[in-house]
Protein backbone atom coordinates (compact mmCIF):
# COMPACT_ATOMS: atom_id res chain seq x y z
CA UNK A 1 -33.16 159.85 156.13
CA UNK A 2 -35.10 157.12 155.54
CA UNK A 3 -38.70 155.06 156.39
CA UNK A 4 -36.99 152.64 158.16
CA UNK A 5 -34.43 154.84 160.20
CA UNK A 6 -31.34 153.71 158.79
CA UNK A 7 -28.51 156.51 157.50
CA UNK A 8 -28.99 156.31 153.92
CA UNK A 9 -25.55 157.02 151.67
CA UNK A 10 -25.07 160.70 149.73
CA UNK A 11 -26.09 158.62 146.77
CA UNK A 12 -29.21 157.24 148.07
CA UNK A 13 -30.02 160.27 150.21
CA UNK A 14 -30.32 161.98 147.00
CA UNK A 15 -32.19 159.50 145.38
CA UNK A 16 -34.73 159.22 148.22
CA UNK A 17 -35.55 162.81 148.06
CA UNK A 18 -36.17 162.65 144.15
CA UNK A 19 -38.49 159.65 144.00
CA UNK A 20 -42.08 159.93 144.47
CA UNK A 21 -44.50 158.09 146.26
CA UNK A 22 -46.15 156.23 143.29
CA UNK A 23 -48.69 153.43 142.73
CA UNK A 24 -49.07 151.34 138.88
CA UNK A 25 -46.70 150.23 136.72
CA UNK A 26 -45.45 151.33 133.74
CA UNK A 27 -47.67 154.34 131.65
CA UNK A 28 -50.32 153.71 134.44
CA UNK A 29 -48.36 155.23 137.34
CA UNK A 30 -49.77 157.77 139.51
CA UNK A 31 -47.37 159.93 141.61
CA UNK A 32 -49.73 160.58 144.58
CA UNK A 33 -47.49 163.06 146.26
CA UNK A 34 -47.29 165.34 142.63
CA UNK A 35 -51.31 165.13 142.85
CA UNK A 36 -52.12 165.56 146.19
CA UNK A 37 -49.85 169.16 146.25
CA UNK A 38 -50.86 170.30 142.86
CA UNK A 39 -54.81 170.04 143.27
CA UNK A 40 -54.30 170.86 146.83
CA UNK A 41 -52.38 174.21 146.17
CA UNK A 42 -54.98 174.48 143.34
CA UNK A 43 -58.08 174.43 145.60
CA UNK A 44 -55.72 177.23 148.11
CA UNK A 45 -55.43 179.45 145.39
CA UNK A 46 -59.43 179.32 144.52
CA UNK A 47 -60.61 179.33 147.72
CA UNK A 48 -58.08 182.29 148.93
CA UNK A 49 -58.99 184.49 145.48
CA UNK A 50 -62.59 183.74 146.04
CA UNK A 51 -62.76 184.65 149.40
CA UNK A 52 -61.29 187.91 149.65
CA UNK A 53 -63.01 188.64 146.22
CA UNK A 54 -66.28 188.13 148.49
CA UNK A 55 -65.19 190.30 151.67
CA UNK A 56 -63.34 193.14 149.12
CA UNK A 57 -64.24 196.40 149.97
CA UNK A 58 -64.25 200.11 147.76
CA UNK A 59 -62.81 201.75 150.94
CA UNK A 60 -59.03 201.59 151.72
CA UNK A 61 -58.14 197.29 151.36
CA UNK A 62 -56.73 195.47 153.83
CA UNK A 63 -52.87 194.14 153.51
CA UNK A 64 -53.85 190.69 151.51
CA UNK A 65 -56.95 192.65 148.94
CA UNK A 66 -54.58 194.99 148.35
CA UNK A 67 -51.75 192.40 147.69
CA UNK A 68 -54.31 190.48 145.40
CA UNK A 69 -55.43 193.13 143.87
CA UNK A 70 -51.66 194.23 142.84
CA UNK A 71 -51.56 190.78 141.25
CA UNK A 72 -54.69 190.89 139.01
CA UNK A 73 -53.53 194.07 137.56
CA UNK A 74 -50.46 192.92 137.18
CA UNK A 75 -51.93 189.72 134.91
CA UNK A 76 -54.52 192.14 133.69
CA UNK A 77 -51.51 194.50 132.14
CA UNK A 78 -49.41 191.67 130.76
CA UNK A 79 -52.81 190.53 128.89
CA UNK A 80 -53.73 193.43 127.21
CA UNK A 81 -49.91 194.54 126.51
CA UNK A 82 -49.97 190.69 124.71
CA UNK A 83 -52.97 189.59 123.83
CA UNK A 84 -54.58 191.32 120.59
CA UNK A 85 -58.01 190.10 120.45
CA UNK A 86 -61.11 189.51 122.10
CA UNK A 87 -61.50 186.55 124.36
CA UNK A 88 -63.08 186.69 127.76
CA UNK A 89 -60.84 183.48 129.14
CA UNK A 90 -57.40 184.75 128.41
CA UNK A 91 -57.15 186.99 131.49
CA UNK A 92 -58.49 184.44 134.28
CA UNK A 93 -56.74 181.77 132.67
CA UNK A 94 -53.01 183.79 132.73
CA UNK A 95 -53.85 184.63 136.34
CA UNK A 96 -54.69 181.12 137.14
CA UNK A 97 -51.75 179.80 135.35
CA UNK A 98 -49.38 182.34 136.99
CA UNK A 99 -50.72 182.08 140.91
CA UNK A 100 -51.16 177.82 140.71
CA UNK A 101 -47.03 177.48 138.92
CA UNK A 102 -46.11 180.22 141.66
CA UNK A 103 -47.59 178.16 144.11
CA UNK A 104 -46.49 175.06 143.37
CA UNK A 105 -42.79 176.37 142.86
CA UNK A 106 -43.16 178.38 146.12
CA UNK A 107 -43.48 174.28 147.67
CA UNK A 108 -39.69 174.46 146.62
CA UNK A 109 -38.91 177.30 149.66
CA UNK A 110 -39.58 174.09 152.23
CA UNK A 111 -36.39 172.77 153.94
CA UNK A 112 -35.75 169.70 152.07
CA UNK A 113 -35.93 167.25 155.04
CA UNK A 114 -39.08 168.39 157.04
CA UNK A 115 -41.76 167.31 155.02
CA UNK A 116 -40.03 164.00 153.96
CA UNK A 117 -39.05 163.38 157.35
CA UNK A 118 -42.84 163.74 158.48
CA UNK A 119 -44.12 161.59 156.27
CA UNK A 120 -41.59 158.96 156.98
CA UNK A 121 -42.38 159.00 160.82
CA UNK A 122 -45.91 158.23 159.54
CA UNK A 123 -44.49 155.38 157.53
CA UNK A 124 -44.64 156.82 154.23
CA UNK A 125 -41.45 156.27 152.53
CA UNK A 126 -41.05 158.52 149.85
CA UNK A 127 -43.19 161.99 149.17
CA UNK A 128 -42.20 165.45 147.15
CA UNK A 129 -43.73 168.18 147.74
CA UNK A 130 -42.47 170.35 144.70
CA UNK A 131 -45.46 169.32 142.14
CA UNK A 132 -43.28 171.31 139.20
CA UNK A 133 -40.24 169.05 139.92
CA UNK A 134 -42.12 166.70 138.36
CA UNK A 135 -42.64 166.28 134.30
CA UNK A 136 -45.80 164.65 134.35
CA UNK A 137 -47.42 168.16 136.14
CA UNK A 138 -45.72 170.24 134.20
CA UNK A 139 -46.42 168.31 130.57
CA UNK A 140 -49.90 168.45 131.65
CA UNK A 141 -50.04 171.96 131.96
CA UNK A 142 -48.57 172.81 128.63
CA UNK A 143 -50.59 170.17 127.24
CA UNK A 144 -53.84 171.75 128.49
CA UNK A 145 -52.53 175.21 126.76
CA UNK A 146 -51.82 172.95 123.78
CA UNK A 147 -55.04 171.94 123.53
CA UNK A 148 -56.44 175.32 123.79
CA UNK A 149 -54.30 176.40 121.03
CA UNK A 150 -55.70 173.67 118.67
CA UNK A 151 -59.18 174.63 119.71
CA UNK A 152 -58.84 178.79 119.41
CA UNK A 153 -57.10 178.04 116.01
CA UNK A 154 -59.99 175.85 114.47
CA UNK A 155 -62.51 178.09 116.01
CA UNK A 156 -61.23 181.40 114.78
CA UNK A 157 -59.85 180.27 111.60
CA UNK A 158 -61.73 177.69 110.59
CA UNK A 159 -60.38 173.91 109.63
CA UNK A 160 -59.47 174.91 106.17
CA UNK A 161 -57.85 178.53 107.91
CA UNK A 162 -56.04 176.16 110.04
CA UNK A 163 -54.82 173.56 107.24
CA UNK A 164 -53.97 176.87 105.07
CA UNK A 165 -51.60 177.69 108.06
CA UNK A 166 -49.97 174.79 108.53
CA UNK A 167 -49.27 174.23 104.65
CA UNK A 168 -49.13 176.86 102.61
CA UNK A 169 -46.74 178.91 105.30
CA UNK A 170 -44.08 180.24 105.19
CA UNK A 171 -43.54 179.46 101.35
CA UNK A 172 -46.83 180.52 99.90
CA UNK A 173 -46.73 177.81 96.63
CA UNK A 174 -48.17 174.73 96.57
CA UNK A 175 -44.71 172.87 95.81
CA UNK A 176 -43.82 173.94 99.16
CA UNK A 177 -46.99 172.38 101.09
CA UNK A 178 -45.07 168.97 102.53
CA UNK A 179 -41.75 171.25 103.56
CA UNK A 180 -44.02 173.77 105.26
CA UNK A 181 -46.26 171.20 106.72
CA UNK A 182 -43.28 169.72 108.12
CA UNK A 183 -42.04 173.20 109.64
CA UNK A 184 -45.10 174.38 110.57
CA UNK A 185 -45.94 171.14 112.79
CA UNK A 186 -42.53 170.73 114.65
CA UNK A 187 -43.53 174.71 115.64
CA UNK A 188 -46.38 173.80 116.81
CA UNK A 189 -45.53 170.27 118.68
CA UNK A 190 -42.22 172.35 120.13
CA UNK A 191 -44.77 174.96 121.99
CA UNK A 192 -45.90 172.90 124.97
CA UNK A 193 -42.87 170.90 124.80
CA UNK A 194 -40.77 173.40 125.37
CA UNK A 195 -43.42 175.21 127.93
CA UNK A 196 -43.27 171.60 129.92
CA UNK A 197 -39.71 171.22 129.50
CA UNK A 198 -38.61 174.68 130.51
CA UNK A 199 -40.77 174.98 133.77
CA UNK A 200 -39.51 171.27 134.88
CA UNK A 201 -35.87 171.34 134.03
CA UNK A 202 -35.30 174.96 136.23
CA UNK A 203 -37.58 173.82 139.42
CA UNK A 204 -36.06 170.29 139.22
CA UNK A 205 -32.24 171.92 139.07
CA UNK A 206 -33.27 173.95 141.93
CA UNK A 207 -34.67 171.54 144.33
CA UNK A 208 -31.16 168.85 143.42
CA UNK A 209 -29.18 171.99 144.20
CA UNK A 210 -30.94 172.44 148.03
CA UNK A 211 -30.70 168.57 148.72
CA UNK A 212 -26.80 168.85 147.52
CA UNK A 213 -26.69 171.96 150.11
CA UNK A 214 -28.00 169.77 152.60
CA UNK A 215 -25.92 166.99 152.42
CA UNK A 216 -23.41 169.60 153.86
CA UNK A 217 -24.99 169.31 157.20
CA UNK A 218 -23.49 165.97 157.81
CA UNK A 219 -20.16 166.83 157.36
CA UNK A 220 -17.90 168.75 159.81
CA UNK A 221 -18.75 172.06 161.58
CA UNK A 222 -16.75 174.27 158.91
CA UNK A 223 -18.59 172.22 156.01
CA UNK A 224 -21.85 172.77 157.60
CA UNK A 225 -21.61 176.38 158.19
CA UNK A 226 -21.07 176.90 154.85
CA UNK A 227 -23.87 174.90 153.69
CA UNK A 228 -25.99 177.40 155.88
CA UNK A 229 -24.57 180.42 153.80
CA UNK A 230 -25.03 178.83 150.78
CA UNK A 231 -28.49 177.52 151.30
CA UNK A 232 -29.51 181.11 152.48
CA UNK A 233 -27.83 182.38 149.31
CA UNK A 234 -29.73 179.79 146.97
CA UNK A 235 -33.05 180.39 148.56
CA UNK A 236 -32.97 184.52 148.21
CA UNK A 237 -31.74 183.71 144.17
CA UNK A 238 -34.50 180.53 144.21
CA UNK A 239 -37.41 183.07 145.06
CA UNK A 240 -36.45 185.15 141.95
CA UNK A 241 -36.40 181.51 140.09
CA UNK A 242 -39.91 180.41 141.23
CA UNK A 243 -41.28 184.06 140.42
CA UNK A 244 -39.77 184.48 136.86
CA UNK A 245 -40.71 180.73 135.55
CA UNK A 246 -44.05 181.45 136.57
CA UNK A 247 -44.15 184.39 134.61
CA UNK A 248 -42.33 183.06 131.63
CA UNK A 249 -44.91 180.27 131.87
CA UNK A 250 -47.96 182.53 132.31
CA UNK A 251 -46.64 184.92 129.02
CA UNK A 252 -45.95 182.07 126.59
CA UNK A 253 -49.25 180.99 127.34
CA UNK A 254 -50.82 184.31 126.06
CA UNK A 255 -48.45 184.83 123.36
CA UNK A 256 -49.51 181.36 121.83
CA UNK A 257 -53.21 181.54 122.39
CA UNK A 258 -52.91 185.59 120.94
CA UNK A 259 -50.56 183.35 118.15
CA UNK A 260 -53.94 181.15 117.84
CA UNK A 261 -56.41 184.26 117.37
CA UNK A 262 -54.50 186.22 114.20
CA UNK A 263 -55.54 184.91 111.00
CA UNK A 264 -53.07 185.16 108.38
C-alpha cells in the first residue's frame, strides 16, 4: 500500500509501515505521527480518569467506575507492596505511567493497514500509530523517570549523600572510590536505558510480526487463511504483551524511585 497507489514489494511494504511521518533533519527530527498518538492517548487517559472521577458515586458503580476503580487499586497495591517511603507522587505517577504505556501499546491491537491506508487516501504517505514502537517515546519516558531519580536522590540524601553513594559503594575504602564510581554510574545510566530499551524492542517485535502476518494476505487462499489463524493467535498472546510491558514499565519505575528514597 502506498500514497501514490502503486503495489509496493514485501520489502518496501514492510518498510512503509515502519517509517514515520517526520519533518527536520538529522537530531532535529520530529516524528509527528509518534506525537500526535502519544499526547493524544495522553489527554484520553486524563480526560476519561477525570471524568468518571467527577460523576463517581458511593452507591453500587457503574461498569467503567468500577473497571477504573479495579485499576487504581491495583497501582495503589503494587505501590505500597514496593515503595518504602513517603512520597505523595509515586502512586499517581505509577498509575499514569501504567494507563498512558497501556494505551499507547493497546494502538498496536489496530489492523496494520487501516490506519495507514486512511491516511494515505488523505495524501499522507507514511503514519504509525504505535507511539511505543518508536525509541524516541519510549527514551523519553525513561528519561523523565531518570530525571526523577537524580532529583529524589539529591533531595533525600543530600549532594554529598548522593556523591557518598556513587563512590564509596560497594567497596567502602577510599582506594576503591574511581572503581566504584565507575560501577555505580554504569548502574545508574543502565536504569532508563534499559527501561527505554526494553519497552521499545518488545512493542516494535510485535508490530514487525503483524505486518509479516499480513503480508500473508497477498498470497494464495491456503497462505492467507493461515495468516488469519495466525494473526488471531498473535493478537490474543499480543494483549498479554501490551499488558505485562506496561506493568514491567510501571514497577521498575517504583522500584528505582523507592531505590532513590533509602539512604545508605
Amino acid at each position: 500500500m502506498a500514497a501514490s497507489g502503486e503495489a509496493l514489494t514485501p520489502q518496501g511494504y514492510i518498510q512503509h509501515h515502519l517509517t514515520n511521518l517526520a519533518v527536520g533533519e538529522g537530531f532535529w527530527t520530529w516524528h509527528i505521527d509518534s506525537l500526535l498518538f502519544s499526547v493524544g492517548l495522553g489527554v484520553l487517559f486524563l480526560w476519561l480518569f477525570r471524568s468518571v472521577g467527577k460523576k463517581a458515586t458511593s452507591g453500587v458503580p457503574g461498569k467503567l467506575q468500577c473497571f477504573i476503580e479495579m485499576i487504581v487499586e491495583f497501582v495503589d497495591n503494587s505501590v505500597k507492596d514496593t515503595f518504602h517511603g513517603r512520597n505523595a507522587l509515586i502512586a499517581p505517577l505509577a498509575l499514569t505511567i501504567f494507563m498512558w504505556v497501556f494505551m499507547m501499546n493497546l494502538m498496536d491491537m489496530v489492523p496494520v493497514d487501516w490506519v495507514p491506508h486512511a491516511a494515505a487516501l488523505a495524501g499522507v504517505p507514511y503514519l504509525k500509530i504505535v507511539p511505543t514502537t518508536d525509541l524516541n517515546i519510549t527514551f523519553s519516558l525513561a528519561l523523565g523517570v531518570f530525571v526523577l531519580i537524580i532529583y529524589y536522590s539529591i533531595k533525600v540524601k543530600g549532594v554529598s549523600g548522593f556523591a557518598k553513594e556513587l563512590t564509596l559503594q560497594p567497596f567502602n575504602h577510599w582506594a576503591m572510590i574511581p572503581v566504584n564510581f565507575l560501577l555505580e554510574t554504569v548502574t545508574l545510566i543502565a536504569k532508563p536505558i534499559s527501561l527505554g530499551l526494553r519497552l521499545f524492542g518488545n512493542l516494535y517485535a510485535g508490530e514487525l510480526i503483524f505486518i509479516l502476518i499480513a503480508l500473508m494476505y497477498g498470497a494464495n487462499m491456503a497462505i492467507a487463511a493461515l495468516g488469519v489463524t495466525l494473526q488471531l493467535g498473535w493478537l490474543i498472546f499480543h494483549i498479554l504483551v501490551i499488558t505485562l510491558q506496561a506493568f514491567i514499565f510501571m514497577m521498575l519505575t517504583i522500584v528505582y524511585l523507592s531505590m532513590a528514597h533509602e539512604d545508605h
